[in-house]
C-alpha atoms as a PDB file:
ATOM      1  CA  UNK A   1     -16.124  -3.544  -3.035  1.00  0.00           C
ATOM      2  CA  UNK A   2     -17.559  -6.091  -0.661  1.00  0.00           C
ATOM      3  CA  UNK A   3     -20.929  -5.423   0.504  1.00  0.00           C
ATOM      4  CA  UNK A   4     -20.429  -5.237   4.396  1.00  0.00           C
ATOM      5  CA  UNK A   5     -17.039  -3.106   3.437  1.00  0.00           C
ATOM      6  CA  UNK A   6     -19.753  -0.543   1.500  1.00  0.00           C
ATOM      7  CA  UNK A   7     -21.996  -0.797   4.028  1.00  0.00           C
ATOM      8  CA  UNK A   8     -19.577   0.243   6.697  1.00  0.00           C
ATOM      9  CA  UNK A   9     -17.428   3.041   4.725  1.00  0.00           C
ATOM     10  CA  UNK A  10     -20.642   4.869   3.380  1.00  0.00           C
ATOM     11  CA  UNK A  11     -22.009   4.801   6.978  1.00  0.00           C
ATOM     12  CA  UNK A  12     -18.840   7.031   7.574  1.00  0.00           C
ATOM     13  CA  UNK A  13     -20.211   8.984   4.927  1.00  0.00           C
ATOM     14  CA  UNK A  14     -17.566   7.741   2.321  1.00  0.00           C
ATOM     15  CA  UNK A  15     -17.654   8.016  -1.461  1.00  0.00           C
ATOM     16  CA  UNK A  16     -17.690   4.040  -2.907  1.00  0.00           C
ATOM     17  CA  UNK A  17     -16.246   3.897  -6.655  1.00  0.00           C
ATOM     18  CA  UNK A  18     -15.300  -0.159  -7.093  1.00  0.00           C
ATOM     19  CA  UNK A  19     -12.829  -0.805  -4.795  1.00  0.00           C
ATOM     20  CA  UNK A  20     -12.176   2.201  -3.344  1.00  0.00           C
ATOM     21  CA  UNK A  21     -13.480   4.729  -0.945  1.00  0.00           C
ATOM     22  CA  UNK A  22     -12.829   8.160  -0.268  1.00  0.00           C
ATOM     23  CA  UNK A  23     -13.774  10.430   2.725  1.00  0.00           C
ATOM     24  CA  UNK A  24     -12.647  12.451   6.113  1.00  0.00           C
ATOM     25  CA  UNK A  25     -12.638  11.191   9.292  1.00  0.00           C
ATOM     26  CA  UNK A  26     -11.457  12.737  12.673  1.00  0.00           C
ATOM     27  CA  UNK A  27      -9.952  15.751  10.950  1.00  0.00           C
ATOM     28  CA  UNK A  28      -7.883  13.887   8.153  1.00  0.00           C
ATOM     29  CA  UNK A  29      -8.620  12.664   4.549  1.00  0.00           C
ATOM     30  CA  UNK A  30      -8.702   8.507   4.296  1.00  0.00           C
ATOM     31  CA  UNK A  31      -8.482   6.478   1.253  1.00  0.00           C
ATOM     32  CA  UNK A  32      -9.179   3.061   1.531  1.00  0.00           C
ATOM     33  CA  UNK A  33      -8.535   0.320  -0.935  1.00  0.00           C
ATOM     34  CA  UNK A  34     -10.066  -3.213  -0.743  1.00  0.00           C
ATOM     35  CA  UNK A  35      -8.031  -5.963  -2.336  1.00  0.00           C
ATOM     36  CA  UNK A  36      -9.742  -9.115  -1.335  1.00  0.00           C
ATOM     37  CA  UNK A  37      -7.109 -11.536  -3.027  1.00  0.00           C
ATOM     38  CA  UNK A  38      -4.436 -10.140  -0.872  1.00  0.00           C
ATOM     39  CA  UNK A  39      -3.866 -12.307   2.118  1.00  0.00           C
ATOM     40  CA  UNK A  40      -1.580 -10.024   3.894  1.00  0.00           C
ATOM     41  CA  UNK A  41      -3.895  -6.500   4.151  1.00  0.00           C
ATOM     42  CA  UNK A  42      -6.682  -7.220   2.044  1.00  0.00           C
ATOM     43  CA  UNK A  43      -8.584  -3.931   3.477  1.00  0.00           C
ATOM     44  CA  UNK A  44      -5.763  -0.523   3.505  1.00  0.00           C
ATOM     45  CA  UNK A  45      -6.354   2.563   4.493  1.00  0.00           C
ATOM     46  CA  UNK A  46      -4.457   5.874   3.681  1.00  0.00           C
ATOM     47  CA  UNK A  47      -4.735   8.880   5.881  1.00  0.00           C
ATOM     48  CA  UNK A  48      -3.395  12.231   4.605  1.00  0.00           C
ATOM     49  CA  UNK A  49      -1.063  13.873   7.086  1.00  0.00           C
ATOM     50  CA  UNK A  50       2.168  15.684   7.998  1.00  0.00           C
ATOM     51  CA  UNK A  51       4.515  14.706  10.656  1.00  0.00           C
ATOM     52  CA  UNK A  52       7.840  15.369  11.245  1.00  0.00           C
ATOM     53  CA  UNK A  53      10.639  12.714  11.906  1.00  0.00           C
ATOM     54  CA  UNK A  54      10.334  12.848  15.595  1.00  0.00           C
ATOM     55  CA  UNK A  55       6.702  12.560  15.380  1.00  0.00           C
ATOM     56  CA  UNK A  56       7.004   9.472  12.745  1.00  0.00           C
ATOM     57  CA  UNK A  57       9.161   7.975  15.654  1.00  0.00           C
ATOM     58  CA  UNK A  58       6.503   8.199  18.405  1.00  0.00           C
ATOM     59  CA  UNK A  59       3.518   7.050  15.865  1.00  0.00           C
ATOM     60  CA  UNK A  60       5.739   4.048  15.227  1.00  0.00           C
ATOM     61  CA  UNK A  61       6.342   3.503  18.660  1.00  0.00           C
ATOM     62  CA  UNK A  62       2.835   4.046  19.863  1.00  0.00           C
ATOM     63  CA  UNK A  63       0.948   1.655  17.025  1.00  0.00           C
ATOM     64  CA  UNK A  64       3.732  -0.910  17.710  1.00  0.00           C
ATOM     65  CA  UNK A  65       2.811  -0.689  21.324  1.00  0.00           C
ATOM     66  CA  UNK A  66      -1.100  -0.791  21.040  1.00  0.00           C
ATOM     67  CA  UNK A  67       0.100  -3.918  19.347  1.00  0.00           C
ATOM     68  CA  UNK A  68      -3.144  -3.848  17.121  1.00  0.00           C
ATOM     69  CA  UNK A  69      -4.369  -7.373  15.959  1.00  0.00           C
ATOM     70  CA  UNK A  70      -3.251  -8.267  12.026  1.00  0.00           C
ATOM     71  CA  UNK A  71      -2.217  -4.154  11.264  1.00  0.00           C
ATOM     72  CA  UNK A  72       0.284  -2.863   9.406  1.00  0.00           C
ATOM     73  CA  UNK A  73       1.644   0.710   8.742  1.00  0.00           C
ATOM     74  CA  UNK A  74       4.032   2.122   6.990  1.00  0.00           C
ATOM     75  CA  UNK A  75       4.615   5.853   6.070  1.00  0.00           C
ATOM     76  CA  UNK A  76       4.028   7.055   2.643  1.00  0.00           C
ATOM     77  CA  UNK A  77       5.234  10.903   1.116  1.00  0.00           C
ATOM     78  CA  UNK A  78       1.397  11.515   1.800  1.00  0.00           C
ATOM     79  CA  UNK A  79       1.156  10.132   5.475  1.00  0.00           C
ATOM     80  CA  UNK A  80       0.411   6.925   7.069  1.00  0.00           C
ATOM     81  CA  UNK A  81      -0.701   3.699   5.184  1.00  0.00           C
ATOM     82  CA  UNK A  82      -2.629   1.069   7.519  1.00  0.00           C
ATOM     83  CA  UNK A  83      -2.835  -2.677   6.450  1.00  0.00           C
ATOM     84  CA  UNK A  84      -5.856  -4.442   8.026  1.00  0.00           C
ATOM     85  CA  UNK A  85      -6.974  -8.318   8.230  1.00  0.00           C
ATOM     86  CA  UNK A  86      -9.235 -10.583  10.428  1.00  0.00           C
ATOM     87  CA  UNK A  87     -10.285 -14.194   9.893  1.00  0.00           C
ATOM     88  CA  UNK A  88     -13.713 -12.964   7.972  1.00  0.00           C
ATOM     89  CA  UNK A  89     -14.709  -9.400   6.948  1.00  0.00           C
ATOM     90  CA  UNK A  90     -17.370  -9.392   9.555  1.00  0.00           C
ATOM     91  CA  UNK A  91     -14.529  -9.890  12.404  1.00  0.00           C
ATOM     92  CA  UNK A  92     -12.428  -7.018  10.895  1.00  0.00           C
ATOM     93  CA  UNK A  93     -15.693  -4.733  11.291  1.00  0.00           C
ATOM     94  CA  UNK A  94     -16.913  -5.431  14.306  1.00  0.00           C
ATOM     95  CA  UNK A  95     -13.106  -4.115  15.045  1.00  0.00           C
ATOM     96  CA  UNK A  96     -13.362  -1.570  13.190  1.00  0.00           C
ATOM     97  CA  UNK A  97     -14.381   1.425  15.175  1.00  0.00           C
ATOM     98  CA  UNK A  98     -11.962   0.586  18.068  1.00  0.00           C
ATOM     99  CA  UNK A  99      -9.149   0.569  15.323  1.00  0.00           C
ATOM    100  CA  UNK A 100      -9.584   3.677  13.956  1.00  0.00           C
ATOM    101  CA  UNK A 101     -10.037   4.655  17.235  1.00  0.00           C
ATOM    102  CA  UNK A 102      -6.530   3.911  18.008  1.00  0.00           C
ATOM    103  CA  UNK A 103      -5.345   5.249  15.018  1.00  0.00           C
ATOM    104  CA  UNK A 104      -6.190   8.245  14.879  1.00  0.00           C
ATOM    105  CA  UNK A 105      -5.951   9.070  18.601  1.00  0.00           C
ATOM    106  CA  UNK A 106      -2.465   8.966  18.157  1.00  0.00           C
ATOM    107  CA  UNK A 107      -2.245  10.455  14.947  1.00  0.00           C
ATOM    108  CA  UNK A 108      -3.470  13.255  17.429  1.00  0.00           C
ATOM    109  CA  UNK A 109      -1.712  12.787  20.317  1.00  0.00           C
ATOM    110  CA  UNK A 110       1.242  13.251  18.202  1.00  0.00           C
ATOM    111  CA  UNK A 111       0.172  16.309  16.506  1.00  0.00           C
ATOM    112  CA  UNK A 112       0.046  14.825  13.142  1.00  0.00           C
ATOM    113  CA  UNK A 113      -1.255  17.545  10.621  1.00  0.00           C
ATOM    114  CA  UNK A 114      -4.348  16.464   8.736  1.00  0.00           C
ATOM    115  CA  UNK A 115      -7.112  18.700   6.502  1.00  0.00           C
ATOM    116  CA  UNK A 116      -6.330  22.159   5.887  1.00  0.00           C
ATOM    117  CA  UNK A 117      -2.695  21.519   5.648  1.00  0.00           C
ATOM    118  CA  UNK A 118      -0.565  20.081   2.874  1.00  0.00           C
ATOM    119  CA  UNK A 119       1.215  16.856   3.614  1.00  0.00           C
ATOM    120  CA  UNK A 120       4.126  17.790   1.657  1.00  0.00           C
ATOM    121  CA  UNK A 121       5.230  20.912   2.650  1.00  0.00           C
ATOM    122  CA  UNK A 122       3.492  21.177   6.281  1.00  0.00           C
ATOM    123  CA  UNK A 123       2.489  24.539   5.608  1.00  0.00           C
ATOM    124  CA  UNK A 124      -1.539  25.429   6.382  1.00  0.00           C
ATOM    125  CA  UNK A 125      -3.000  26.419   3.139  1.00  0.00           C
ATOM    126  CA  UNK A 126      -6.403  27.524   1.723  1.00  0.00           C
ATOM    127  CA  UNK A 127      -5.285  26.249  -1.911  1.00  0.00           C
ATOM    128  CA  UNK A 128      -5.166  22.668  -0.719  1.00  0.00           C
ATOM    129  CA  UNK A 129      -7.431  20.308  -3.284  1.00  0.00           C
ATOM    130  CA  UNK A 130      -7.589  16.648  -4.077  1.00  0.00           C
ATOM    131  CA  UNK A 131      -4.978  15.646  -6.920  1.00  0.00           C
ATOM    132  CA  UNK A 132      -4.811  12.286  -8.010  1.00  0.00           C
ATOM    133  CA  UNK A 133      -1.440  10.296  -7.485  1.00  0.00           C
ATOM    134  CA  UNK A 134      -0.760   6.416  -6.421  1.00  0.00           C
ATOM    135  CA  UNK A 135      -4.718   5.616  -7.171  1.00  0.00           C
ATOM    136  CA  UNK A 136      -5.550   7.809  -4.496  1.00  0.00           C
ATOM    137  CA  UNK A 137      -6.860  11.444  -3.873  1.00  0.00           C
ATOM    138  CA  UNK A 138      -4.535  13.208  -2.019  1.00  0.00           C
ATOM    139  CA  UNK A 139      -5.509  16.926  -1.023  1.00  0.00           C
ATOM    140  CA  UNK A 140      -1.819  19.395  -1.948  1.00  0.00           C
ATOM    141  CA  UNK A 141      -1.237  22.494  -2.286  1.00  0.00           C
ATOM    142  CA  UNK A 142      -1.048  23.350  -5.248  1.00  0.00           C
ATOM    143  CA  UNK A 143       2.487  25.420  -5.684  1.00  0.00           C
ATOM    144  CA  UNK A 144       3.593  22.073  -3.872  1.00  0.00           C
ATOM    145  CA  UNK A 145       2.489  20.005  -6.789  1.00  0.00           C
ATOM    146  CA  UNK A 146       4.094  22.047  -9.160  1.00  0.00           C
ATOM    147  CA  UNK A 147       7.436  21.078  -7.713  1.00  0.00           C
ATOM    148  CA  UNK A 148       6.656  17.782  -7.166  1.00  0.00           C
ATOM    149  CA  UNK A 149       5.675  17.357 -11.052  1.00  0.00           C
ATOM    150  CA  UNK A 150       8.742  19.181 -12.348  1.00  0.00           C
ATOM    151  CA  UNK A 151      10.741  16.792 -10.304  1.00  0.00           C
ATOM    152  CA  UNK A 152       9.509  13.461 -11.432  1.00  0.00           C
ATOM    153  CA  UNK A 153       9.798  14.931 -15.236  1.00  0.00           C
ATOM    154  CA  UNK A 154      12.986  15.732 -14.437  1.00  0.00           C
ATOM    155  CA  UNK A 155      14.442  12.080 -13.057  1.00  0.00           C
ATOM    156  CA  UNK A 156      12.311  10.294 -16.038  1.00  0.00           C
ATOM    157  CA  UNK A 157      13.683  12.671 -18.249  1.00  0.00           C
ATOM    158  CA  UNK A 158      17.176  11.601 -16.705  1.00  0.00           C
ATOM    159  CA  UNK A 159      16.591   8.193 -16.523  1.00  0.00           C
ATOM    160  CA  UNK A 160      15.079   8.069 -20.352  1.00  0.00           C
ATOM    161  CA  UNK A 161      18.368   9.435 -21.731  1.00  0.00           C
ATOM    162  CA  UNK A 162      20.334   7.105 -19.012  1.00  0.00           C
ATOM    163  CA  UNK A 163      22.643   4.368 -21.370  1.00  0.00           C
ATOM    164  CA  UNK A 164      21.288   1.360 -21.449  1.00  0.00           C
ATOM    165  CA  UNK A 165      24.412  -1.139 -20.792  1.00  0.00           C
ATOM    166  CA  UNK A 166      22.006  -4.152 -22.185  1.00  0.00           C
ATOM    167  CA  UNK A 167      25.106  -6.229 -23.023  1.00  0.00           C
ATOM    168  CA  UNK A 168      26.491  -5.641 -19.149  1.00  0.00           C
ATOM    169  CA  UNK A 169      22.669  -6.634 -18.308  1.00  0.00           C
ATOM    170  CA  UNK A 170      22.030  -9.513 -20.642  1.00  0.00           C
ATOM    171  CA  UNK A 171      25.528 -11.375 -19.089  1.00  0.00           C
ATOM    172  CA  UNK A 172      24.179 -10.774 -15.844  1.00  0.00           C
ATOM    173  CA  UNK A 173      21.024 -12.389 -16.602  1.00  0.00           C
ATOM    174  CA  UNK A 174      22.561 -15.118 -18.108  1.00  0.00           C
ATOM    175  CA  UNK A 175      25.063 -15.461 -14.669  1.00  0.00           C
ATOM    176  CA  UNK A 176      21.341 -16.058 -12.856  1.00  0.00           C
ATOM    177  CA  UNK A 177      19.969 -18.241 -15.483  1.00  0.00           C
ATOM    178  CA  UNK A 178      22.677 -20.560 -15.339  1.00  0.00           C
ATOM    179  CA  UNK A 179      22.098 -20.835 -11.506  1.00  0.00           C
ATOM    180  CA  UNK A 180      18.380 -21.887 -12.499  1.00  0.00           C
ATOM    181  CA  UNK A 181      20.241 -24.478 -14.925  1.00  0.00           C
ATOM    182  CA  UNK A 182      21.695 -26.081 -11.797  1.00  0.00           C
ATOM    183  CA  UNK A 183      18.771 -25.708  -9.938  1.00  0.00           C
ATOM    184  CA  UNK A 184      16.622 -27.509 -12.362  1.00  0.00           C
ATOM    185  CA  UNK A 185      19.168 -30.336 -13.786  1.00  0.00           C
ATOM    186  CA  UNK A 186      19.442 -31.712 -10.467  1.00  0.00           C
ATOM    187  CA  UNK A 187      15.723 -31.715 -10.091  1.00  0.00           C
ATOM    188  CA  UNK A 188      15.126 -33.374 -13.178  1.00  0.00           C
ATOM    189  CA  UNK A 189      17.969 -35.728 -12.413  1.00  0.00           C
ATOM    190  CA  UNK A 190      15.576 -36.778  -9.856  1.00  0.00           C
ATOM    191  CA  UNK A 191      12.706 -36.662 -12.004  1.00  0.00           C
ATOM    192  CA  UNK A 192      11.093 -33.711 -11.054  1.00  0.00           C
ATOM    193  CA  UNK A 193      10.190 -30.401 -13.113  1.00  0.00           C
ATOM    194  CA  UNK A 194       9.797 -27.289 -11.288  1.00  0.00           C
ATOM    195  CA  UNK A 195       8.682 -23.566 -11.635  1.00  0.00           C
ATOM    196  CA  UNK A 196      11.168 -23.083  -8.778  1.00  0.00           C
ATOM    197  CA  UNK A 197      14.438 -23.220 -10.955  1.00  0.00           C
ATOM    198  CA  UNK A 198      12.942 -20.611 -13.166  1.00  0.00           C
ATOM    199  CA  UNK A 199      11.741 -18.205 -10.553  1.00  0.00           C
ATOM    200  CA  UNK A 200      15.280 -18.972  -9.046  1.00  0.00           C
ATOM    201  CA  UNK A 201      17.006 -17.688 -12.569  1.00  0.00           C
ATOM    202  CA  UNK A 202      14.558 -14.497 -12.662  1.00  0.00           C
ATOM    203  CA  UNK A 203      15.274 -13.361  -9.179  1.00  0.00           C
ATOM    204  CA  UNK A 204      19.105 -14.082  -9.601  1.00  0.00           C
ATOM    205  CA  UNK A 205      19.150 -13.096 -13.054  1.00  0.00           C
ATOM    206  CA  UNK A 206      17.284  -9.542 -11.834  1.00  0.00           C
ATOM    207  CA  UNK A 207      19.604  -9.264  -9.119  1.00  0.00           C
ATOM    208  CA  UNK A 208      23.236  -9.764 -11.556  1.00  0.00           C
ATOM    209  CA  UNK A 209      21.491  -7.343 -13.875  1.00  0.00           C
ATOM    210  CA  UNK A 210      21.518  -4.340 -12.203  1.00  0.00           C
ATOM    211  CA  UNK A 211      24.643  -5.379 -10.354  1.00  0.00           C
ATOM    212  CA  UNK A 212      25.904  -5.463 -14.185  1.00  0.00           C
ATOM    213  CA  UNK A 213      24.654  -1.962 -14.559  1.00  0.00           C
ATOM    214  CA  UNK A 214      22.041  -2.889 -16.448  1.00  0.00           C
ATOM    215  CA  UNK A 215      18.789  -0.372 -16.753  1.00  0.00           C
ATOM    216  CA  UNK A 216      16.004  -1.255 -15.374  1.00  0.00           C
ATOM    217  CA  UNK A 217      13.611  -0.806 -17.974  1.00  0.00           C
ATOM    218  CA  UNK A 218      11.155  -2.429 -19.905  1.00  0.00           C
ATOM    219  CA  UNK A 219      14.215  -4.049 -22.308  1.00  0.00           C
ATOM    220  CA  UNK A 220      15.201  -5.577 -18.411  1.00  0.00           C
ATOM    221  CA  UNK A 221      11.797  -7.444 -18.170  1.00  0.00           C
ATOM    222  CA  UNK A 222      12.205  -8.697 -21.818  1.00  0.00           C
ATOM    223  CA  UNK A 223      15.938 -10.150 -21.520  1.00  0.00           C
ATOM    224  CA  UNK A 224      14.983 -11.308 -18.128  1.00  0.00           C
ATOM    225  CA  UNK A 225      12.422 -13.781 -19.652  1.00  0.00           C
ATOM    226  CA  UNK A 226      13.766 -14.639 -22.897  1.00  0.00           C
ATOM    227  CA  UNK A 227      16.968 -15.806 -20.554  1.00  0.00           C
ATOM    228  CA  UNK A 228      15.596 -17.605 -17.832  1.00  0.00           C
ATOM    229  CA  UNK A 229      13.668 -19.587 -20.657  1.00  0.00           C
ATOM    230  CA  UNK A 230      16.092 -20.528 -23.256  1.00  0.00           C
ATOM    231  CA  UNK A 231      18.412 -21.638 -19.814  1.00  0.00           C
ATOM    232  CA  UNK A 232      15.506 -23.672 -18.667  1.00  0.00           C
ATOM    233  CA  UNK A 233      14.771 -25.578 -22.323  1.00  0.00           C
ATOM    234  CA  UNK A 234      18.156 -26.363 -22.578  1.00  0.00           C
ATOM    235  CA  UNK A 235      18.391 -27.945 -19.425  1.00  0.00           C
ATOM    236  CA  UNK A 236      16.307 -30.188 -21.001  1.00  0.00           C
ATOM    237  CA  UNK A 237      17.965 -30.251 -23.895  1.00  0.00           C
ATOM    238  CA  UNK A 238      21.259 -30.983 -22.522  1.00  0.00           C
ATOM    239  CA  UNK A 239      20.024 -33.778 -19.999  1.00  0.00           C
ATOM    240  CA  UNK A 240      18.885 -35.615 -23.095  1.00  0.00           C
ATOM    241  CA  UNK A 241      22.154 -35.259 -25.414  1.00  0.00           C
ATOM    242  CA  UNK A 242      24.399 -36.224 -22.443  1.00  0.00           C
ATOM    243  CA  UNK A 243      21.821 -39.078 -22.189  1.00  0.00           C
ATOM    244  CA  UNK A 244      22.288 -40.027 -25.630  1.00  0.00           C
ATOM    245  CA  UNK A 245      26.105 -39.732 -25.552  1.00  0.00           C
ATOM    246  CA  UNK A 246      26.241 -41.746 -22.627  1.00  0.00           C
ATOM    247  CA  UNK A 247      24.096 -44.560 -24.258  1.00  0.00           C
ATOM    248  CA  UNK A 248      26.474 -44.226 -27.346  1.00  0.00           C
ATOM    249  CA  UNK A 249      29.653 -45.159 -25.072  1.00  0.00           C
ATOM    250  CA  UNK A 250      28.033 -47.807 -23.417  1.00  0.00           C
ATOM    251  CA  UNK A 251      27.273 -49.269 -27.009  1.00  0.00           C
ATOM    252  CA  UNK A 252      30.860 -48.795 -28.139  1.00  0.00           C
ATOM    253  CA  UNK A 253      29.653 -46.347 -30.720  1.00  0.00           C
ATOM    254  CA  UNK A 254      32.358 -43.367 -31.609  1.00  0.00           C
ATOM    255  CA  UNK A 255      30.163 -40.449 -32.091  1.00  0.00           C
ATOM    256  CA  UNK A 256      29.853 -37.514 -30.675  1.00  0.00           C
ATOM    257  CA  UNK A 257      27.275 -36.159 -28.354  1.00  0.00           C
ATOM    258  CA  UNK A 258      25.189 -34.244 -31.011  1.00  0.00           C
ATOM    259  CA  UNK A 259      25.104 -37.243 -33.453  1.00  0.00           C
ATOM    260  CA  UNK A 260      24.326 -39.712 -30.621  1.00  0.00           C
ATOM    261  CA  UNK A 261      21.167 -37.366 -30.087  1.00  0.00           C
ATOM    262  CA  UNK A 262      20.154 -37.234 -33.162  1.00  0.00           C
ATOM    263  CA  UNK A 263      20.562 -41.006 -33.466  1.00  0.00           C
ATOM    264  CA  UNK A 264      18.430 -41.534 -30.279  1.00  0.00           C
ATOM    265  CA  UNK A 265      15.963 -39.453 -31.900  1.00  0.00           C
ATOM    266  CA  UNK A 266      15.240 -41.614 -34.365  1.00  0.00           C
ATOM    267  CA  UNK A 267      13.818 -43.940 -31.493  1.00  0.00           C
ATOM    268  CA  UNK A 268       9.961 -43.060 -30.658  1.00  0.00           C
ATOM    269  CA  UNK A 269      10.110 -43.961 -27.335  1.00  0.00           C
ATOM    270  CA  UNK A 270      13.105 -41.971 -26.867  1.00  0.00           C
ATOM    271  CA  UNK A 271      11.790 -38.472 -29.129  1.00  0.00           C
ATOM    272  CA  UNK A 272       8.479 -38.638 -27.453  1.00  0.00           C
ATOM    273  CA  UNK A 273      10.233 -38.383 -23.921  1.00  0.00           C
ATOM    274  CA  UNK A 274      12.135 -35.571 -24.980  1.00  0.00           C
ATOM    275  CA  UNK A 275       9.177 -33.804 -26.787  1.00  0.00           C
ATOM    276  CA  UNK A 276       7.376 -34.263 -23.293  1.00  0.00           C
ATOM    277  CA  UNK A 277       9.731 -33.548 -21.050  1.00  0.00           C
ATOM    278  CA  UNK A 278      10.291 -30.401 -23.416  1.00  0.00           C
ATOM    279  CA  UNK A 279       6.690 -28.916 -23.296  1.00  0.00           C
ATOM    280  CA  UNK A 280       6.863 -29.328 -19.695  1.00  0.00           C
ATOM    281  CA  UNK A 281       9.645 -27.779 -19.007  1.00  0.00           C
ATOM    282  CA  UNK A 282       8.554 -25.115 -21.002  1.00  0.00           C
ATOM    283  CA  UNK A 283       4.913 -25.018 -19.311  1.00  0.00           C
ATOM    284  CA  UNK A 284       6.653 -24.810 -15.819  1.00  0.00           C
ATOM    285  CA  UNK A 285       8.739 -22.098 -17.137  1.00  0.00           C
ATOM    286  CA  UNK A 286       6.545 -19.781 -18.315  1.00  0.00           C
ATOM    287  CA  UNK A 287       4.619 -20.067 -14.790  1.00  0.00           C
ATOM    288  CA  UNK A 288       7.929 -19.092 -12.844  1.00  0.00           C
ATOM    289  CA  UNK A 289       8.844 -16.310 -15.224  1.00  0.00           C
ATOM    290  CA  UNK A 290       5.442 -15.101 -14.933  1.00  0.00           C
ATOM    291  CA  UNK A 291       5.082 -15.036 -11.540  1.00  0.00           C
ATOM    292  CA  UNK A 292       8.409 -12.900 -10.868  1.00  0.00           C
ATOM    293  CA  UNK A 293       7.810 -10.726 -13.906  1.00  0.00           C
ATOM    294  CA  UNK A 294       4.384  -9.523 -12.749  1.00  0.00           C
ATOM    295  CA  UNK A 295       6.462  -8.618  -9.483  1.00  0.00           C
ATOM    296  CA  UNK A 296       9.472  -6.992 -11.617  1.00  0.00           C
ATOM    297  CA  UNK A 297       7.148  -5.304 -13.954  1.00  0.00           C
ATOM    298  CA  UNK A 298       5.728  -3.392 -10.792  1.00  0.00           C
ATOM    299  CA  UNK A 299       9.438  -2.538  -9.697  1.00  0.00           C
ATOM    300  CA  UNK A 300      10.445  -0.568 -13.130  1.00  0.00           C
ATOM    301  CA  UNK A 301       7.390   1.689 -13.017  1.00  0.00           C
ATOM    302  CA  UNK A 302       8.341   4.909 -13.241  1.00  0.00           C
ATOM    303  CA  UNK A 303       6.750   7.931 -10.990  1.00  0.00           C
ATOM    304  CA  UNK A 304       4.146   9.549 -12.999  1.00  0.00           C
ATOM    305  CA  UNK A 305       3.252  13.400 -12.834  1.00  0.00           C
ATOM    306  CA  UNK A 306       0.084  13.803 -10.359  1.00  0.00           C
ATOM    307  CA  UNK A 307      -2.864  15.305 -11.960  1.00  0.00           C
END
């Protein structure tokens, strides 16, 4: 964790393990997470808490009206996540104490149940402990997490012996690959190669698949990639064969496309173009499929039991 960040949190009297702390403050357990690569809410903060929809309602309202510089909050099954950013760390700490100020006064004001009770079931309850779920530590009660663990084994269970429909999934994929193949022919008509055609084939490719009915699953992740590259190569592929063929007409040769290829490859000028063009297509592709597969990978987690 950064230093000042440490510096800060174990002044609250926090516990510091990497990038995490873990601690109470004004009546409620707070997790905090420190992601310094994330641009949006580098520093987030959990606070354990039940509220009721109504009272949701008026802590929206009232941190939307604050109107708190760079925060974000969204509610979690646990309680209220809090996104924070400044220009520099030092900024966001000098803020600090007037933010959580705001926070939790009207986490309070709105009767928002913190230690002592479980956030799941609202009830006050002496067998309340820290479990560990989500990378946090989240005090339940305990008959609470016994539930809460026989449903998730229950949907993975469910979704485990769920059919597969890969074939529904792979066409689908191949629908949103082809609408990377557009994508990138017409940027390579210009002369350009992109990772933007192949993110474009994941992220429509993603989207046709489970409108296919295909599962999301690991298999999902695999076709996914395997598509959106094989649609991007040949792209290449078939830019240079339509080349050829077009060179062969103009030549008054009466071959066809494939031959006219292979007859161009015979050129050096013309094979080490293709060769080029190939590996960077290829390069290019693997970033964009990357990119969106990290993301997608993310998305197919499922739940797992809390311990």
């Amino acid at each position: 964790m950064n230093k000042k960040f440490t510096e800060f949190f174990k002044g609250l009297g926090f516990s510091i393990n990497n990038n995490n702390a873990y601690g109470t403050q004004n009546g409620y357990e707070v997790n905090v997470n420190v992601a310094m690569m994330d641009n949006v809410s580098p520093l987030r903060m959990h606070i354990t808490c039940y509220t009721t929809d109504d009272q949701k309602s008026e802590i929206s309202r009232l941190l939307t009206a604050a109107a708190v510089r760079y925060l974000r909050f969204s509610f979690t099954e646990y309680g209220l996540m809090i996104g924070l950013n400044d220009f520099t760390v030092g900024k966001l700490i000098q803020r600090m104490p007037q933010i959580n100020s705001t926070v939790f006064g009207i986490l309070e004001q709105c009767g928002a149940k913190g230690l002592g009770w479980c956030p799941i079931c609202g009830a006050q309850s002496d067998s309340c402990r820290p479990f560990e779920t989500e990378g946090m530590s989240i005090s339940i009660d305990s008959e609470c997490v016994m539930g809460i663990n026989a449903r998730i084994s229950g949907e993975n269970e469910a979704f485990a012996q769920a059919p597969g429909h890969y074939g529904r999934g792979f066409l689908g994929a191949l629908l949103g690959g082809l609408a990377g193949v557009v994508l990138a022919a017409v940027l390579f008509y210009v002369g350009y190669v992109s990772s933007l055609s192949a993110l474009v084939a994941v992220i429509a490719g993603a989207v046709l698949y489970q409108k296919f009915g295909g599962k999301r699953d690991k298999v999902m992740v695999i076709i996914l990639a395997a598509t959106s590259i094989v649609c991007m190569l040949s792209t290449v592929a078939g830019f240079y064969i339509f080349s050829a063929a077009m060179g062969a007409a103009e030549a008054g040769l009466e071959i066809s496309a494939l031959n006219a290829f292979q007859l161009c490859m015979q050129d050096a000028d013309f094979s080490r173009g293709f060769y080029a063009d190939l590996l960077m297509m290829l390069l290019f592709s693997i970033l964009g499929v990357v990119f969106q597969i990290v993301s997608l990978s993310r998305g197919i987690k499922r739940p797992e039991q809390i311990k």
